[in-house]
ModelCIF file with pLDDT and N, C-alpha, C, O atoms, coordinates in Angstrom:
data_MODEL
#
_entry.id   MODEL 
#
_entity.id                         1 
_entity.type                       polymer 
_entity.pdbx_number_of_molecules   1 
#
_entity_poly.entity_id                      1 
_entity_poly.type                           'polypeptide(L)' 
_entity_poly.nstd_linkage                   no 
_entity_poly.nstd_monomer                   no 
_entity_poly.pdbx_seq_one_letter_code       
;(UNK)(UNK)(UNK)(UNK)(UNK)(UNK)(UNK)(UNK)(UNK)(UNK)(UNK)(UNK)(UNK)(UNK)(UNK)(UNK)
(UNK)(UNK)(UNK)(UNK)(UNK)(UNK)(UNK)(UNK)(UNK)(UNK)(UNK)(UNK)(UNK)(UNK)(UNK)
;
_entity_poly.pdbx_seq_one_letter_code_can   XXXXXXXXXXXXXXXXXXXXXXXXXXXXXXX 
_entity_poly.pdbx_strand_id                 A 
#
loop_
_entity_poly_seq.entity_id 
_entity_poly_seq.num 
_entity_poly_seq.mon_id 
_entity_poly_seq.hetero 
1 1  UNK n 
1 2  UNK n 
1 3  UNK n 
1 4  UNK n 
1 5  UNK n 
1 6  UNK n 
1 7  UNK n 
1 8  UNK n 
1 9  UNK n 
1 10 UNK n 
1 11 UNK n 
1 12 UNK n 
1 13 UNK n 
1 14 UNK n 
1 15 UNK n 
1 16 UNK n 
1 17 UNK n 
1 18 UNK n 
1 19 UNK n 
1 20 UNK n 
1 21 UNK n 
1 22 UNK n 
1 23 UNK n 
1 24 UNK n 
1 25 UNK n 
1 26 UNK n 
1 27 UNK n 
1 28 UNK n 
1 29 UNK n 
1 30 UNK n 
1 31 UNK n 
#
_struct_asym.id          A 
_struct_asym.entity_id   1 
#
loop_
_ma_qa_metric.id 
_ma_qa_metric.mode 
_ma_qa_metric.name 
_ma_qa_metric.software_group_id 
_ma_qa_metric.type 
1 global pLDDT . pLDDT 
2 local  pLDDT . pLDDT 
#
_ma_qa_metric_global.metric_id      1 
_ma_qa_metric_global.metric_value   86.55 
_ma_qa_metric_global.model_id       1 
_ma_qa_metric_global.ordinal_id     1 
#
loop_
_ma_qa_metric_local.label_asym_id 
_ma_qa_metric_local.label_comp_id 
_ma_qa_metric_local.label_seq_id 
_ma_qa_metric_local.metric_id 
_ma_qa_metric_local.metric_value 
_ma_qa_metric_local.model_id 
_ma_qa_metric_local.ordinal_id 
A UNK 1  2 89.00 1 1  
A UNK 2  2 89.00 1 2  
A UNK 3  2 90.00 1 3  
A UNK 4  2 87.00 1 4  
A UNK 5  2 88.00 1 5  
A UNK 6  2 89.00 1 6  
A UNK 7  2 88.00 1 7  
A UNK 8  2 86.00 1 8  
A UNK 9  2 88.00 1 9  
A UNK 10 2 87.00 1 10 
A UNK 11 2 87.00 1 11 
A UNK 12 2 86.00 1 12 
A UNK 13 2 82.00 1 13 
A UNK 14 2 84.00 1 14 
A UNK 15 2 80.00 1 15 
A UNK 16 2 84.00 1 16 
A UNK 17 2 88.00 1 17 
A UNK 18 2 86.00 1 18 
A UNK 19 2 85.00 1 19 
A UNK 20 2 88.00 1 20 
A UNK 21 2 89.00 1 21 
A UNK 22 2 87.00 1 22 
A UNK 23 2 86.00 1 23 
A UNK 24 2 88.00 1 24 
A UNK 25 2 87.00 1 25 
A UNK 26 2 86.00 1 26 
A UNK 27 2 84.00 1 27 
A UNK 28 2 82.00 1 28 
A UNK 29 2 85.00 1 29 
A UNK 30 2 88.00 1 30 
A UNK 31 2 90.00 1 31 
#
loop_
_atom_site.group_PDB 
_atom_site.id 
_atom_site.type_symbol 
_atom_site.label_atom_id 
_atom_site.label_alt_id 
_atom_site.label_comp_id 
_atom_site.label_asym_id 
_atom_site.label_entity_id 
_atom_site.label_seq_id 
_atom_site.pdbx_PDB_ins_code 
_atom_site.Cartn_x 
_atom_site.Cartn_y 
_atom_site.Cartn_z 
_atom_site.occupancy 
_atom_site.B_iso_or_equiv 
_atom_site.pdbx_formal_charge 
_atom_site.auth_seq_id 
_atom_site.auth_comp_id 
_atom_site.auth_asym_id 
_atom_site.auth_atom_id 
_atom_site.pdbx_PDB_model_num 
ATOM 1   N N  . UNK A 1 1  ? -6.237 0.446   -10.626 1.00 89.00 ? 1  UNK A N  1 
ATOM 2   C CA . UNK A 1 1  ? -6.769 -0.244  -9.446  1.00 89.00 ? 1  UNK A CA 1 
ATOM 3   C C  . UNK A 1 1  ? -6.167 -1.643  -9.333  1.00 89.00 ? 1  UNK A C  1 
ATOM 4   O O  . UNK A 1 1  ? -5.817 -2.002  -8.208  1.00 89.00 ? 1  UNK A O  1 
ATOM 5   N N  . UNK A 1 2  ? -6.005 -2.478  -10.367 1.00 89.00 ? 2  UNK A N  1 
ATOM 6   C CA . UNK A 1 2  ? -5.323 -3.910  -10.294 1.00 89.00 ? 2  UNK A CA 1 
ATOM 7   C C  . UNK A 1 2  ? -3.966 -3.718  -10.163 1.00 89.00 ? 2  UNK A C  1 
ATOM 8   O O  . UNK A 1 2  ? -3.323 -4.504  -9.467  1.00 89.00 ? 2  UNK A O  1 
ATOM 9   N N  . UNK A 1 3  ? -3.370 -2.698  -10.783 1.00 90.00 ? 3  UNK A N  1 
ATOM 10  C CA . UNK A 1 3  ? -2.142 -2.213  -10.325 1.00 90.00 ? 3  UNK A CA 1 
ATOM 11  C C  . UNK A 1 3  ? -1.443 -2.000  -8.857  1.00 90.00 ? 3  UNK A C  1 
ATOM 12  O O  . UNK A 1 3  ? -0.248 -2.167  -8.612  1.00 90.00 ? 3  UNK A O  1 
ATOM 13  N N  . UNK A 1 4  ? -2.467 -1.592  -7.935  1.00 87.00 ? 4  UNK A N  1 
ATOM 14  C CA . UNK A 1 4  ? -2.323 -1.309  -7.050  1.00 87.00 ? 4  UNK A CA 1 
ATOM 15  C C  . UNK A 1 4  ? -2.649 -2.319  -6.081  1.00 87.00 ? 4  UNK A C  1 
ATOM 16  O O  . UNK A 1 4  ? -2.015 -2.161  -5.038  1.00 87.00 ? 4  UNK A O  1 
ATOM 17  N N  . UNK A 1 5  ? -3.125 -2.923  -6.080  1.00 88.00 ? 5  UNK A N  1 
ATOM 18  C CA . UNK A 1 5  ? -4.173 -4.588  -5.821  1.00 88.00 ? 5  UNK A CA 1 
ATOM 19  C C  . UNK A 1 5  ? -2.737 -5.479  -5.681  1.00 88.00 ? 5  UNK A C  1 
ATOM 20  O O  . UNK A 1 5  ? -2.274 -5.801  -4.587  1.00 88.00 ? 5  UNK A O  1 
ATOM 21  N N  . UNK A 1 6  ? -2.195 -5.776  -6.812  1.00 89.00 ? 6  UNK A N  1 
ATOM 22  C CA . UNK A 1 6  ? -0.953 -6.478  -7.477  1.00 89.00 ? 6  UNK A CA 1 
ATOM 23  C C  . UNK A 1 6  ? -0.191 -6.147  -6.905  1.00 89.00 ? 6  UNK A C  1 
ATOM 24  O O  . UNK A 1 6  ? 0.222  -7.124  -6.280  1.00 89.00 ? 6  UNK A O  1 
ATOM 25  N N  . UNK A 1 7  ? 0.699  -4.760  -6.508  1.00 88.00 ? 7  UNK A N  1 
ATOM 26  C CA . UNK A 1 7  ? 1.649  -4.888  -5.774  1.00 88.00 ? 7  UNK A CA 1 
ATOM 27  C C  . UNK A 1 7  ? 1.667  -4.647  -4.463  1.00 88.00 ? 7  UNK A C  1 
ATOM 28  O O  . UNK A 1 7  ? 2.707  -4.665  -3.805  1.00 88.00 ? 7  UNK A O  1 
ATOM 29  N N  . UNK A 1 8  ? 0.324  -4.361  -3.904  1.00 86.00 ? 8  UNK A N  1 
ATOM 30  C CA . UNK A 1 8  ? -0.179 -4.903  -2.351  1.00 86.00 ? 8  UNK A CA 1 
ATOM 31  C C  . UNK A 1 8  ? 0.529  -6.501  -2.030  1.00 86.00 ? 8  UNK A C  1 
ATOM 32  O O  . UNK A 1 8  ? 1.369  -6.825  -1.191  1.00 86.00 ? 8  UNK A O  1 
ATOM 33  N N  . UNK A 1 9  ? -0.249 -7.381  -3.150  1.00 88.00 ? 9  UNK A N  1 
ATOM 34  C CA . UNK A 1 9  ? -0.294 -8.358  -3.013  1.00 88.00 ? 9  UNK A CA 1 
ATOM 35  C C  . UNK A 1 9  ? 1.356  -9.125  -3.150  1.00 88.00 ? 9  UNK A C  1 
ATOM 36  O O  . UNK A 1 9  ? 1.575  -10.238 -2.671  1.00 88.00 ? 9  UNK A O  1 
ATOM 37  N N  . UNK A 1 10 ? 2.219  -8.460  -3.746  1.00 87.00 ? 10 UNK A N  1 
ATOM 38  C CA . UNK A 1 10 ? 3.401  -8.761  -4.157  1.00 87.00 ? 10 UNK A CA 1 
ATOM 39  C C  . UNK A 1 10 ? 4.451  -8.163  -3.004  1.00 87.00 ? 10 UNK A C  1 
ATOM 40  O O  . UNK A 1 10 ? 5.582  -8.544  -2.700  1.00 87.00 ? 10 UNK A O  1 
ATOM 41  N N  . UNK A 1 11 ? 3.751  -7.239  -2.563  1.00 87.00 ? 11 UNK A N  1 
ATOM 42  C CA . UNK A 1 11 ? 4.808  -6.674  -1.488  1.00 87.00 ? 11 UNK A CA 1 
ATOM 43  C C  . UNK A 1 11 ? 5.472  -5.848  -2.206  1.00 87.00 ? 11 UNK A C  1 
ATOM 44  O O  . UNK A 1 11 ? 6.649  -5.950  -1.862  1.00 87.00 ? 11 UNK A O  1 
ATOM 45  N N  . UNK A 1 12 ? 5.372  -5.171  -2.926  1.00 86.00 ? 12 UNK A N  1 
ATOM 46  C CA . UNK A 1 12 ? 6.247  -4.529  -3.857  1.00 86.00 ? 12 UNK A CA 1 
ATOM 47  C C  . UNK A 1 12 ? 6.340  -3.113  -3.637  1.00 86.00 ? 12 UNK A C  1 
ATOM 48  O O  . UNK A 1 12 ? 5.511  -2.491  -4.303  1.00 86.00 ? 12 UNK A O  1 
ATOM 49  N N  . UNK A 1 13 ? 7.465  -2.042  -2.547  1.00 82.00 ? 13 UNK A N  1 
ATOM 50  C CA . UNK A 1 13 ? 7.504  -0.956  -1.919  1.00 82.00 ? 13 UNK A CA 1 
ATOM 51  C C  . UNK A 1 13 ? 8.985  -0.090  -2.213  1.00 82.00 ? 13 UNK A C  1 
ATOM 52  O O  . UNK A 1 13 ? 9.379  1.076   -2.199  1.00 82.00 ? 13 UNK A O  1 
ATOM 53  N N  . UNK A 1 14 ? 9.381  -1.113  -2.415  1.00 84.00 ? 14 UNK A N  1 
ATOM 54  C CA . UNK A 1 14 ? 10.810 -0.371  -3.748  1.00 84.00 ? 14 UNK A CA 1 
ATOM 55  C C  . UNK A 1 14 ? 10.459 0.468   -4.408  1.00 84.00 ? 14 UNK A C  1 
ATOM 56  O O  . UNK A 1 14 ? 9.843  0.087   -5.403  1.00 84.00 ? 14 UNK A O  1 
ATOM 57  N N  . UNK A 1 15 ? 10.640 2.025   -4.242  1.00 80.00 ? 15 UNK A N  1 
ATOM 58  C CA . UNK A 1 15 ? 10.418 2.770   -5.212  1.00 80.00 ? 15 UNK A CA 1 
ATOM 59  C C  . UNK A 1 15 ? 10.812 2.729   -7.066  1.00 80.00 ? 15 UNK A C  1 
ATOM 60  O O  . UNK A 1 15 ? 10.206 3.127   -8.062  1.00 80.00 ? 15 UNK A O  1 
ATOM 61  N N  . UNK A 1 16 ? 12.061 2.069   -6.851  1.00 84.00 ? 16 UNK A N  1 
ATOM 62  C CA . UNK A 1 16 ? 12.398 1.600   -8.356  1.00 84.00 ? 16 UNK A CA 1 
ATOM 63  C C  . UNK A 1 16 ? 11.761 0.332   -9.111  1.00 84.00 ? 16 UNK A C  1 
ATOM 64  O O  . UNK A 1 16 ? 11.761 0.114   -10.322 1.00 84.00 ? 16 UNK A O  1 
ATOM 65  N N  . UNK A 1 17 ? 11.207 -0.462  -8.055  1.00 88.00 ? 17 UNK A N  1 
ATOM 66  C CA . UNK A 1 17 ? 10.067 -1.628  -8.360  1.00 88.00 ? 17 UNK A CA 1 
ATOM 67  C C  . UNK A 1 17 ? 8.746  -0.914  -8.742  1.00 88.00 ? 17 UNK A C  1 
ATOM 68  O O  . UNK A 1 17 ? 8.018  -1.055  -9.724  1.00 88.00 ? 17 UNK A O  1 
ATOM 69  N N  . UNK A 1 18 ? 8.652  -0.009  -7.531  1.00 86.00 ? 18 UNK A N  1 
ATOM 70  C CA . UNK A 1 18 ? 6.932  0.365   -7.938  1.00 86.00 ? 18 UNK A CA 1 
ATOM 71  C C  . UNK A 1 18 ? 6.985  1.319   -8.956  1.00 86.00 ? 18 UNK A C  1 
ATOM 72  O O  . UNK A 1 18 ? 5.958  1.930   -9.254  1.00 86.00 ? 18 UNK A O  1 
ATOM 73  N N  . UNK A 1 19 ? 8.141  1.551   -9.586  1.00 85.00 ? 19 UNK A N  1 
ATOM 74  C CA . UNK A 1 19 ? 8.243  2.813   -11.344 1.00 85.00 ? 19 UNK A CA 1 
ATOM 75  C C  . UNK A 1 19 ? 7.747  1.368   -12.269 1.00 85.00 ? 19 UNK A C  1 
ATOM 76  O O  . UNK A 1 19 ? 6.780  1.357   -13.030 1.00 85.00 ? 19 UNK A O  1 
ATOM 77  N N  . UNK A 1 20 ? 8.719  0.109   -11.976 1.00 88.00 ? 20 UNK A N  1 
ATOM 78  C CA . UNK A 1 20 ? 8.570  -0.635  -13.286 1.00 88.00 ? 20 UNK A CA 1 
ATOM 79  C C  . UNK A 1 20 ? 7.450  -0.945  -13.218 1.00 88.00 ? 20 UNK A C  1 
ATOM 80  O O  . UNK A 1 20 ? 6.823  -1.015  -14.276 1.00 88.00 ? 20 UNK A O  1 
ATOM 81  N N  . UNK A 1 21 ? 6.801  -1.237  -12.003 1.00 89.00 ? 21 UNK A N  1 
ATOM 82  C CA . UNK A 1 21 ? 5.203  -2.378  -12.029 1.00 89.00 ? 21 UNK A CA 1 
ATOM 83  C C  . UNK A 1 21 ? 4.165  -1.378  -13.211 1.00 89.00 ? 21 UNK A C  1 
ATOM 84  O O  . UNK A 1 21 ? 3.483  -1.604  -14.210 1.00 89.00 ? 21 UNK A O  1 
ATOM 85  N N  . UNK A 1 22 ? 4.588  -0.095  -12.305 1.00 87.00 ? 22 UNK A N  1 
ATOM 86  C CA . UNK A 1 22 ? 3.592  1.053   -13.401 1.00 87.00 ? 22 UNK A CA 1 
ATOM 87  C C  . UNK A 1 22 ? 4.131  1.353   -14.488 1.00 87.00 ? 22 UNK A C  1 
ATOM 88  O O  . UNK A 1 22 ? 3.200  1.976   -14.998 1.00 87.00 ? 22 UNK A O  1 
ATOM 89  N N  . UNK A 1 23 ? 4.998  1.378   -15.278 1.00 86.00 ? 23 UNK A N  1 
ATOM 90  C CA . UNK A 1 23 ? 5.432  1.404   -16.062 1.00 86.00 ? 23 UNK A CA 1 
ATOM 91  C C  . UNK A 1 23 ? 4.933  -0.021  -17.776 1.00 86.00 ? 23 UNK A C  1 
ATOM 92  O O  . UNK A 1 23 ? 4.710  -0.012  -18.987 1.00 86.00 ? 23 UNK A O  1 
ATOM 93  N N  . UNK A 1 24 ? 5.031  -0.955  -16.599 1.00 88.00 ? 24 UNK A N  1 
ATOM 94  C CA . UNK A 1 24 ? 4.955  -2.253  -17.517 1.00 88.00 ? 24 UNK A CA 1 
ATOM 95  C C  . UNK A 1 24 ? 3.225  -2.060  -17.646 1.00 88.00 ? 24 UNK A C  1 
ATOM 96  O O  . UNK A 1 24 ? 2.677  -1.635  -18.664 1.00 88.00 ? 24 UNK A O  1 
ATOM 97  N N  . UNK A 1 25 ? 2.390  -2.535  -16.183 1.00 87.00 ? 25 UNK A N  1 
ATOM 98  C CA . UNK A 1 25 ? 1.128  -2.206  -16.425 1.00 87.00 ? 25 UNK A CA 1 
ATOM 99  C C  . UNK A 1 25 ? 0.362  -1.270  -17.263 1.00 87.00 ? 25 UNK A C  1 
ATOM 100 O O  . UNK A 1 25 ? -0.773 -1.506  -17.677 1.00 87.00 ? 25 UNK A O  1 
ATOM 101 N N  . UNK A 1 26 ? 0.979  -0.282  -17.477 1.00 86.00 ? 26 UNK A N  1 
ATOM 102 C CA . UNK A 1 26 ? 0.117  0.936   -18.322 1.00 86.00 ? 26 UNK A CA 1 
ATOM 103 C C  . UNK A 1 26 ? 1.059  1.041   -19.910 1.00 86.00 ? 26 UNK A C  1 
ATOM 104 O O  . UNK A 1 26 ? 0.732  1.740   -20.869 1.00 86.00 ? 26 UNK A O  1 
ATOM 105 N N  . UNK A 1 27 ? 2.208  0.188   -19.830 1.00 84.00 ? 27 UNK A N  1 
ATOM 106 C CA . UNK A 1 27 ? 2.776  -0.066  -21.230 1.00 84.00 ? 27 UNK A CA 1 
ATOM 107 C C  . UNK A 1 27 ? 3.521  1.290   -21.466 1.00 84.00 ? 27 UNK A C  1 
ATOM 108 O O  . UNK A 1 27 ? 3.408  1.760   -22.599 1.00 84.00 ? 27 UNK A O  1 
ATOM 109 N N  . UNK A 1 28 ? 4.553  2.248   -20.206 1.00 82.00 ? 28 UNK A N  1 
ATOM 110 C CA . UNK A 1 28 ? 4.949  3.473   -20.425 1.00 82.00 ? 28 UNK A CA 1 
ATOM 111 C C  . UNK A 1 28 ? 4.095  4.477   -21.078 1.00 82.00 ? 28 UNK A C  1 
ATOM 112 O O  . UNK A 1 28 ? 4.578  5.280   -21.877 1.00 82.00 ? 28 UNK A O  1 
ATOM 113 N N  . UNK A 1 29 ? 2.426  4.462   -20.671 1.00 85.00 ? 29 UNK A N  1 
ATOM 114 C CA . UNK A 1 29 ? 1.612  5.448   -20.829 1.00 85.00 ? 29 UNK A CA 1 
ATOM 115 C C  . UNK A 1 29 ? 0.966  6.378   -19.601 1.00 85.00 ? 29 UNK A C  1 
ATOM 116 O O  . UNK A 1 29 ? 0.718  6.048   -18.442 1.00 85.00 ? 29 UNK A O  1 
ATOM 117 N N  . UNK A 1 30 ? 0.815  7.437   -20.156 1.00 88.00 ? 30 UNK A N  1 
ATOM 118 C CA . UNK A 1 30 ? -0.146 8.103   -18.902 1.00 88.00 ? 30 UNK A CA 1 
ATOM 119 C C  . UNK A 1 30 ? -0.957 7.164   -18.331 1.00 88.00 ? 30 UNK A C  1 
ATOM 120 O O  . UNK A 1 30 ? -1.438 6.178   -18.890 1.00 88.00 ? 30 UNK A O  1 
ATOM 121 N N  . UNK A 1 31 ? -1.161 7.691   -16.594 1.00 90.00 ? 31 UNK A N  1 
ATOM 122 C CA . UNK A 1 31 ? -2.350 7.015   -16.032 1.00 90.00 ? 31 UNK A CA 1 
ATOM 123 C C  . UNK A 1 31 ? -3.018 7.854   -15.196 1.00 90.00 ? 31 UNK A C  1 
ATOM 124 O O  . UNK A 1 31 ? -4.041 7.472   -14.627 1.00 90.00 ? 31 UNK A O  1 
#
């Protein structure tokens, strides 16, 4: 949910941006 919050807020719609945001946020774990 803050994940998603965060890159609302960042503008962040790059599919290769929005792999890393989730990637970094969940530390390359399931979500």
């Amino acid at each position: 949910a803050a994940m998603v919050k965060k890159m609302r807020e960042f503008g962040i719609s790059d599919p290769d941006e929005i792999m890393w945001f989730k990637s970094f946020a969940h530390r390359g774990r399931p979500e």
